[in-house]
Protein backbone atom coordinates (compact mmCIF):
# COMPACT_ATOMS: atom_id res chain seq x y z
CA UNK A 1 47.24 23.71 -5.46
CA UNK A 2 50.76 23.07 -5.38
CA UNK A 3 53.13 22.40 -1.95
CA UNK A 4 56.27 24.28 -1.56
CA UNK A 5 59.36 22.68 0.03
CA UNK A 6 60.74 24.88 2.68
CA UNK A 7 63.24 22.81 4.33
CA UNK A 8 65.23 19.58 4.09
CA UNK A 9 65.93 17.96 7.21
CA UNK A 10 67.24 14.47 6.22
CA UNK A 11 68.73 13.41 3.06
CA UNK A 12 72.20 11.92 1.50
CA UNK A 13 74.79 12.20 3.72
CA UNK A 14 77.36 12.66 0.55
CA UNK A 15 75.69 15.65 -0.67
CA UNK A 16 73.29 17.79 1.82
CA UNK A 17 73.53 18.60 5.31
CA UNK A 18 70.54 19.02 7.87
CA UNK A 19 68.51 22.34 7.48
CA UNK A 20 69.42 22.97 3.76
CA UNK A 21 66.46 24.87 1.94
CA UNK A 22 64.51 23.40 -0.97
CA UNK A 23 65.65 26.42 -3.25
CA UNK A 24 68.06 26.68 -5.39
CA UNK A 25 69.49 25.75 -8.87
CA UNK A 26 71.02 22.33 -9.20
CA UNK A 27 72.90 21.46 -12.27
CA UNK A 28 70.55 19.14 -15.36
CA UNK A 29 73.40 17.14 -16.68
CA UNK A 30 70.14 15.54 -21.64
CA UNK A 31 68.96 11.05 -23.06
CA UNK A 32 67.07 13.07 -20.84
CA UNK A 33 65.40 11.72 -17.17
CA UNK A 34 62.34 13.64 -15.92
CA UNK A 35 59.99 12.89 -13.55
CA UNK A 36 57.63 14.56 -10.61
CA UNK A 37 57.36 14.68 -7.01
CA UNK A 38 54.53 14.35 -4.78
CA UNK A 39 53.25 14.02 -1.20
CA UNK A 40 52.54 10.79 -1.13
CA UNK A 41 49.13 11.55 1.41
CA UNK A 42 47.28 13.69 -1.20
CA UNK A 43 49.34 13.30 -4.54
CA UNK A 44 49.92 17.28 -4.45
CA UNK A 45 52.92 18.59 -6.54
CA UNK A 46 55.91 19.43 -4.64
CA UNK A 47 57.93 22.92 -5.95
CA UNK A 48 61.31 23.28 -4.71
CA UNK A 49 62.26 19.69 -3.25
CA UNK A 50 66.09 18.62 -3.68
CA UNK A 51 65.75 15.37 -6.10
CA UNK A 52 69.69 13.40 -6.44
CA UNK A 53 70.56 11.03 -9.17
CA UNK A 54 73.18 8.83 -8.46
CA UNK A 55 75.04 5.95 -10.00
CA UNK A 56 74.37 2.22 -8.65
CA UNK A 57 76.67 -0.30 -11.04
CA UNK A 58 80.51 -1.09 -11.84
CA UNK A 59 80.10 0.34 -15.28
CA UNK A 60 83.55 1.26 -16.69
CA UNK A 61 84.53 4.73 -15.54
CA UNK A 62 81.64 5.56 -13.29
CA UNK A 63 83.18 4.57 -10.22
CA UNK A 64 81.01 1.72 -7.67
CA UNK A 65 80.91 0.71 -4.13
CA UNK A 66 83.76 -0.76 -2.45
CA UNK A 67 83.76 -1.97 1.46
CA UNK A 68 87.26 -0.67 3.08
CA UNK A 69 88.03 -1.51 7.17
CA UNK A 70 90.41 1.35 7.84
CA UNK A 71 93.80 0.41 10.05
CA UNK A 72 91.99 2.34 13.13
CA UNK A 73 88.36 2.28 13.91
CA UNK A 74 85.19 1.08 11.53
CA UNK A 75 84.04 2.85 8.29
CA UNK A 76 82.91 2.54 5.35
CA UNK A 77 84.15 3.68 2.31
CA UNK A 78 83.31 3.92 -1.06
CA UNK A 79 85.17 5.06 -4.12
CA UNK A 80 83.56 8.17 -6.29
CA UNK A 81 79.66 7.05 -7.49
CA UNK A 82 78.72 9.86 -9.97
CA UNK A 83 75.69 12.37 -8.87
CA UNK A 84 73.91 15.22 -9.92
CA UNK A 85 70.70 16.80 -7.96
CA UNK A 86 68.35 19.25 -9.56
CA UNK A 87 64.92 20.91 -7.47
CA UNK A 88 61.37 20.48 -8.52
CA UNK A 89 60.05 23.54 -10.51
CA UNK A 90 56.81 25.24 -9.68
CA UNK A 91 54.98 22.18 -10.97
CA UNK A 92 56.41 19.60 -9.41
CA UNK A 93 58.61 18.42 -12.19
CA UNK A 94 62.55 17.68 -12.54
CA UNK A 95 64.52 16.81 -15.58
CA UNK A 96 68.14 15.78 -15.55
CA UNK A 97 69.68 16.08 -19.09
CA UNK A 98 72.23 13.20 -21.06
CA UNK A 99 71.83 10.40 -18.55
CA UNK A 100 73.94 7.36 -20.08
CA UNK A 101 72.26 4.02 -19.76
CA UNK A 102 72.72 2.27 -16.26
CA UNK A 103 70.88 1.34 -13.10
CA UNK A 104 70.43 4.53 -10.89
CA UNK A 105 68.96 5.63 -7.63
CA UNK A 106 66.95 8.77 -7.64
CA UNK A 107 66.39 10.56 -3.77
CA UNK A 108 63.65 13.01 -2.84
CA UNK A 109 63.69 15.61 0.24
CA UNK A 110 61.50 18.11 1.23
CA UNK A 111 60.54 19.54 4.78
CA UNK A 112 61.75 16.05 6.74
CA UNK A 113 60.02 13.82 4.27
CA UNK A 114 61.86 11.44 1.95
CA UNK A 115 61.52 9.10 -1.33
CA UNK A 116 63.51 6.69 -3.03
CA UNK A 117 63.27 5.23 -6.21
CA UNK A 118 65.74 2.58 -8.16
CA UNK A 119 65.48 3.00 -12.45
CA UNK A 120 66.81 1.85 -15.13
CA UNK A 121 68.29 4.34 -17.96
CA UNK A 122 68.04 2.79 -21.11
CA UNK A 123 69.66 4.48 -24.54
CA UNK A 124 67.60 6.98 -26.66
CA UNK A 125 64.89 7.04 -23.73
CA UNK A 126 62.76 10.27 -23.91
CA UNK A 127 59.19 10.80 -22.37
CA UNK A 128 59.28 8.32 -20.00
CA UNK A 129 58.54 10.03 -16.19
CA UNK A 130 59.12 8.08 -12.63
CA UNK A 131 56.81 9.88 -9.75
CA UNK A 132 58.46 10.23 -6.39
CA UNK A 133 56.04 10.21 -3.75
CA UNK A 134 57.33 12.11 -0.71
CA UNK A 135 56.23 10.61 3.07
CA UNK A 136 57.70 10.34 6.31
CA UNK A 137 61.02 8.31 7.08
CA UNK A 138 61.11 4.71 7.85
CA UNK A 139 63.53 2.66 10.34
CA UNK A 140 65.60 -0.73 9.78
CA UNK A 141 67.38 -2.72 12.25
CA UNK A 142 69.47 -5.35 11.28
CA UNK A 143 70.64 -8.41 13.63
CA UNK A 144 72.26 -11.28 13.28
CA UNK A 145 71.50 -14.71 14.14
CA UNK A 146 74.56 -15.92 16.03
CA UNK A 147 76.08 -14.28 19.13
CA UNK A 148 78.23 -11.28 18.09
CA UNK A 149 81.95 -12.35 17.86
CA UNK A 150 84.58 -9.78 16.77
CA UNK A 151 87.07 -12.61 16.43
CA UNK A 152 84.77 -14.19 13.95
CA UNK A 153 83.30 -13.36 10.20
CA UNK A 154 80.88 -10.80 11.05
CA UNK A 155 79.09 -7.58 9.77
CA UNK A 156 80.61 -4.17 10.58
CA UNK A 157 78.05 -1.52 8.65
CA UNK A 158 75.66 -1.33 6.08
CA UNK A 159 74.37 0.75 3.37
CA UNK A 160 71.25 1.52 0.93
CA UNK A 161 72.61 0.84 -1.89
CA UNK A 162 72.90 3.85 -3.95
CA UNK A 163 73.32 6.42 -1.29
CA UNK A 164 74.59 7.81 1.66
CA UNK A 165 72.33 6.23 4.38
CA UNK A 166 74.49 4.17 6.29
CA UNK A 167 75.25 3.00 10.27
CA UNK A 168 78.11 1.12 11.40
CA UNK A 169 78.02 -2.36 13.82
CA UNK A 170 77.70 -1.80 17.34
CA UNK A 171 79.41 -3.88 20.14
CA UNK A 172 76.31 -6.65 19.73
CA UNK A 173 76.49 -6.35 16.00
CA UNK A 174 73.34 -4.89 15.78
CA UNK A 175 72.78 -1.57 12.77
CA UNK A 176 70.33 0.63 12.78
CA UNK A 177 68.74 2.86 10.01
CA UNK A 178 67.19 5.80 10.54
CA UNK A 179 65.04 8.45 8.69
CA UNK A 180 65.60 5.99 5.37
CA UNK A 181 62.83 6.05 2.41
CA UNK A 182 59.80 3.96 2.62
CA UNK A 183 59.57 1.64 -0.59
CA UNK A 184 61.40 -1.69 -1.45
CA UNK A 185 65.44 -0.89 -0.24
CA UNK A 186 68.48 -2.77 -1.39
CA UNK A 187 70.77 -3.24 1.56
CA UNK A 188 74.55 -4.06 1.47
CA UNK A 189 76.50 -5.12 4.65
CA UNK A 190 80.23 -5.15 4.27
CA UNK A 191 81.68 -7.63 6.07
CA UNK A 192 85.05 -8.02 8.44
CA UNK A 193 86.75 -9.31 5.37
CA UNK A 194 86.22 -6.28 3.55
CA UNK A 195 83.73 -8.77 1.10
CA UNK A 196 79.87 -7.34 0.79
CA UNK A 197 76.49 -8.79 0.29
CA UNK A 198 73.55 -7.59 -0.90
CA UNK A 199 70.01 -8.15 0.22
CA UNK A 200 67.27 -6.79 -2.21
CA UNK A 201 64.12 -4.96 -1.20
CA UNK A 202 63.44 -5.19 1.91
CA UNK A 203 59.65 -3.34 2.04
CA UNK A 204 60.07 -0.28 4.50
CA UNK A 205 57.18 1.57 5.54
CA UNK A 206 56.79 5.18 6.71
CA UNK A 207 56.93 5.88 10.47
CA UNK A 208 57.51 1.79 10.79
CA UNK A 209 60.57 -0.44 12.08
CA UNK A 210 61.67 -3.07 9.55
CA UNK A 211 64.01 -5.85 10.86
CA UNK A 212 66.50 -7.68 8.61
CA UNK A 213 67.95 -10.81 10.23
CA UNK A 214 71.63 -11.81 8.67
CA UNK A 215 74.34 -14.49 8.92
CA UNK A 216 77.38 -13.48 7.53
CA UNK A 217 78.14 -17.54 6.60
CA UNK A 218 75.20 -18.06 4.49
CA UNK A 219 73.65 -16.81 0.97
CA UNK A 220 71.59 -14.24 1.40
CA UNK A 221 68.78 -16.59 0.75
CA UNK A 222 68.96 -17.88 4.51
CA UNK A 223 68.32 -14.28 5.49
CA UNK A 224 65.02 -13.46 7.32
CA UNK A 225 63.65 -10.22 6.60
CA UNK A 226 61.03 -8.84 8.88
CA UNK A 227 59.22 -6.28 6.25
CA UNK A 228 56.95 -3.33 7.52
CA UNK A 229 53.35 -4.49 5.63
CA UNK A 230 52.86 -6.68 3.20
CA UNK A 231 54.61 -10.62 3.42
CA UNK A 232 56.14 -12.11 0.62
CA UNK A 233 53.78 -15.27 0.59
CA UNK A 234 56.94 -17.09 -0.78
CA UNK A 235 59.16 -15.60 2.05
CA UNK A 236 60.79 -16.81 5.02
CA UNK A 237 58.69 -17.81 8.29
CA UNK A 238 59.40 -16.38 11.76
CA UNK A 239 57.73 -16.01 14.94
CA UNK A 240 56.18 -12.74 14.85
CA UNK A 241 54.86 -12.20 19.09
CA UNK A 242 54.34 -14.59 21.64
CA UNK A 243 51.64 -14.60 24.44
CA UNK A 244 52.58 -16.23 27.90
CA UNK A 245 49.97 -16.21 30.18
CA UNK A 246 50.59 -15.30 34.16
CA UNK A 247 51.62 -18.50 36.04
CA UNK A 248 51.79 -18.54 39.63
CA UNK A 249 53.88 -21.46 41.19
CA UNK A 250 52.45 -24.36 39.70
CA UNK A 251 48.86 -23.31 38.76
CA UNK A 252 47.89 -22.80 35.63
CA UNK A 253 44.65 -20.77 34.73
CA UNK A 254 44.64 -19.43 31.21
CA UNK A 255 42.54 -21.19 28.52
CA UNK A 256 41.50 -21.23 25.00
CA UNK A 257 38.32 -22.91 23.89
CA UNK A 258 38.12 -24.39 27.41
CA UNK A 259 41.24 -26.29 26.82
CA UNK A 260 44.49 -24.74 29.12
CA UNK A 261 48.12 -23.41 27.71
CA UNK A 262 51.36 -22.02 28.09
CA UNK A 263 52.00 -20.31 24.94
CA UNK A 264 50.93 -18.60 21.88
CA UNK A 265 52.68 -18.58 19.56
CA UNK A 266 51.97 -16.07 15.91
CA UNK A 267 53.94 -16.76 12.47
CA UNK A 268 54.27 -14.48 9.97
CA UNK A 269 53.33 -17.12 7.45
CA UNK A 270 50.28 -19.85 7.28
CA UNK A 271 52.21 -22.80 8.75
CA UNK A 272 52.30 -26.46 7.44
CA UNK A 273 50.25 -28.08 10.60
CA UNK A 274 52.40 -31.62 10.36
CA UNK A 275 56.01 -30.30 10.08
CA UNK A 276 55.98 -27.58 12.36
CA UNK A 277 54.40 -29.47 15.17
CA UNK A 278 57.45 -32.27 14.57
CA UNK A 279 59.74 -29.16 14.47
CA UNK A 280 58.78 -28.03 17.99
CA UNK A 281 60.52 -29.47 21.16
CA UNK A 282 60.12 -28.37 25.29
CA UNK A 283 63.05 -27.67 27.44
CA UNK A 284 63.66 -26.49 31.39
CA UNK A 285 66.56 -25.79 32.79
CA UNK A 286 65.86 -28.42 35.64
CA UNK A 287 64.33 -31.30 34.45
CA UNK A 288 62.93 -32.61 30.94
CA UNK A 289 60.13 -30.93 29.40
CA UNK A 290 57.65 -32.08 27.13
CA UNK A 291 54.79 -31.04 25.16
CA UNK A 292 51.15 -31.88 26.16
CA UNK A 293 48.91 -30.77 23.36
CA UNK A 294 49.16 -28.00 20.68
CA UNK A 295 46.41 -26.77 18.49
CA UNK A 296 46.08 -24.00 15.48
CA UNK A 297 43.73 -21.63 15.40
CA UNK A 298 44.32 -20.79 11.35
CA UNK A 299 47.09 -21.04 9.97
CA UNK A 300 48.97 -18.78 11.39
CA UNK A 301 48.82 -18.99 15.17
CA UNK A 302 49.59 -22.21 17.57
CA UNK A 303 48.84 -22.71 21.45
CA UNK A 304 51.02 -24.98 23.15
CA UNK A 305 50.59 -26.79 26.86
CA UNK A 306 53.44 -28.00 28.51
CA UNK A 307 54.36 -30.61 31.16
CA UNK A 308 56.90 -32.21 33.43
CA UNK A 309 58.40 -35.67 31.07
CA UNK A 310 59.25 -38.66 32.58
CA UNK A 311 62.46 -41.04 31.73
CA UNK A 312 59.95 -42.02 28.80
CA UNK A 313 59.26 -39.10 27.71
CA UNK A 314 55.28 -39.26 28.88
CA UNK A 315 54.02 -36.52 31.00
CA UNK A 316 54.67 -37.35 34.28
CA UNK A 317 51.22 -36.62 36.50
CA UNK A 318 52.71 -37.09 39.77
CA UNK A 319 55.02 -33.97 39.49
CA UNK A 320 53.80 -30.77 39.35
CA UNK A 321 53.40 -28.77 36.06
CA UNK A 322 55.86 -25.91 36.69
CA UNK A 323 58.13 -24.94 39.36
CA UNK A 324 58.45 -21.49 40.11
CA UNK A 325 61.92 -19.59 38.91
CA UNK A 326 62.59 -22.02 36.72
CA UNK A 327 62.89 -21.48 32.69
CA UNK A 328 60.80 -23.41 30.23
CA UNK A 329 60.23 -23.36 26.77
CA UNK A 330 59.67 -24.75 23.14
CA UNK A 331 62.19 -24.33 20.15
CA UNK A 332 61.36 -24.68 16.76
CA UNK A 333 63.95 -26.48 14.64
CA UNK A 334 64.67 -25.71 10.87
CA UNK A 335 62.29 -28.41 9.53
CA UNK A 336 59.00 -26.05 10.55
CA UNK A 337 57.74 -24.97 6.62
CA UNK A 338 54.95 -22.80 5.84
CA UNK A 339 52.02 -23.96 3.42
CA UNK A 340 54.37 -23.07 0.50
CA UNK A 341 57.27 -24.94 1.55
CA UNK A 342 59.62 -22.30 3.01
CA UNK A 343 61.80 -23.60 5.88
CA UNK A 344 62.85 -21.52 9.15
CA UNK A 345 65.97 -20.32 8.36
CA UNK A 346 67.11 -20.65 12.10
CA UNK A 347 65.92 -22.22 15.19
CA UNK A 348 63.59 -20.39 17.00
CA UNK A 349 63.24 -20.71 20.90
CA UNK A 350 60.58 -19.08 22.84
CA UNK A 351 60.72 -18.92 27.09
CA UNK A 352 58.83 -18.09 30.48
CA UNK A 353 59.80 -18.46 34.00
CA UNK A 354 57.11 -19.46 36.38
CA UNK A 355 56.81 -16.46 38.73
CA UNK A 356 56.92 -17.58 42.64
């Protein structure tokens, strides 16, 4: 049994609107490109989905991406990037016809649900298929690191590379993706200076927030992506949740393994026990704070007891652990590494205020 597509919702801004129906014609442009689409959650055929090829490169003639701030307001802007679109026929199947060689993005849509995949068109190819499996839309927020600054270098919109799903910056910086593919997406942000960067495949999963931390100063290398799913073992660490117990005034009555603390702390990575401990430092906002004790339970999560310091640094026992209103905390410098080596991009800091 085969699914018809009734209705596209969400797709390419350059090319559908909301509520267009997956019927229709569609022009095949032969070096042919064929393929199928599916839903993903039971591999049936889709007839009748909208499926868009479109151009990702700076080959001669073919147009590419280009970042533009216009004189008023923010945008961006982008000069032609060749497309065609074609539907599924009753078996699922699409075919576009004399594809040139090139790197291209192909789009799915049926019925609200979306799929993206990136090819490569190579010369003379002929019988090779891609399968597009249809699921629900994902979400990506991307933030930067630093305090939003319109005076300074920063980010003003983004875009999957490839198509039309874009958002602009708002007044903290912060972009926001909605109703994009699941899969592996390339992003580019355009910044101030009309120059762009790209940041390859960040994983996306369906119904699922991905976060993309940025800083428009440094290589996309020093980026910290927070994927939906599966980690990159090799990939950047970050401090996934936190767990602060309840403190009242200057009691403390949470435990692990009989032993008390003040924080827990998860990673997204296994941890390298030595340099992240040396990476971690207290702070309050009235008086110096040290750390008591830490511990790891695996490799991935740390607890972390806290105390009043005295000029020497020691815990002092004579004042009391915590006073009430007052912030504490631990930060966690760029020298923490995982097991594999990785560095924190950024300083982490992590907080609680004693309740009264």
């Amino acid at each position: 049994m085969r699914g018809k597509c009734l209705m596209i919702r969400s797709l390419i801004a350059l090319v559908i609107a909301a509520g267009v129906a997956c019927t229709g014609g569609g022009v095949d442009v032969g070096n042919p490109r064929t393929g199928t689409v599916s839903y993903r959650s039971s591999a049936e055929r889709v007839s009748g989905a909208m499926v868009i090829l479109s151009k990702q490169g700076a080959d001669p003639g073919w147009g590419e991406e280009q970042p533009c701030i216009p004189d008023e307001g923010i945008g961006i802007c982008s000069r032609p990037i060749y497309f065609d679109t074609t539907y599924t026929d009753d078996t699922g199947a699409f075919r576009f016809d004399t594809v040139y060689p090139g790197s291209y993005v192909l789009v799915a849509a049926c019925d609200g649900l979306l799929a993206l995949e990136y090819v490569e068109q190579r010369a003379f190819q002929d019988g090779e298929e891609v399968s597009l499996y249809l699921d629900k839309p994902a979400t990506v927020q991307i933030k930067t690191y630093e305090t939003y600054d319109t005076s300074a270098l920063h980010f003003r919109g983004v875009r999957v590379a490839g198509t039309g799903f874009t958002d602009v910056a708002d007044e903290t910086g912060e972009m926001v993706l909605r109703d994009v593919p699941e899969g592996e997406l390339d992003l580019i942000l355009y910044r101030s200076d009309a120059v762009s960067m790209t940041f390859p495949s960040l994983r996306t999963e369906a119904e699922k927030n991905a976060e993309l931390y940025v800083d428009p100063v440094m290589p996309v290398s020093y980026w910290t992506p927070h994927p939906s799913g599966y980690r990159d073992p090799l990939g950047r660490p970050y401090v996934v949740e936190t767990s602060i117990p309840a403190i009242e005034g200057d009691s403390i009555d949470h435990f692990k393994d009989g032993k008390p603390f003040d924080l827990r702390i998860s990673f997204s990575h296994p941890m390298d026990a030595i340099s992240t401990a040396g990476a971690l430092n207290g702070f309050s906002d009235d008086a110096a704070a040290t750390i008591q004790s830490l511990w790891w339970e695996g490799g991935n999560v740390l607890y972390v007891s806290l105390c009043v310091a005295d000029t020497l640094g020691s815990c002092d026992t004579s004042e009391s652990r915590f006073r009430a209103g007052v912030t504490y905390g631990v930060t966690i410098d760029t020298t923490a590494q995982t097991s594999f080596g990785v560095h924190f991009a950024h300083e982490a800091t992590v907080r609680f205020i004693p309740e009264p």
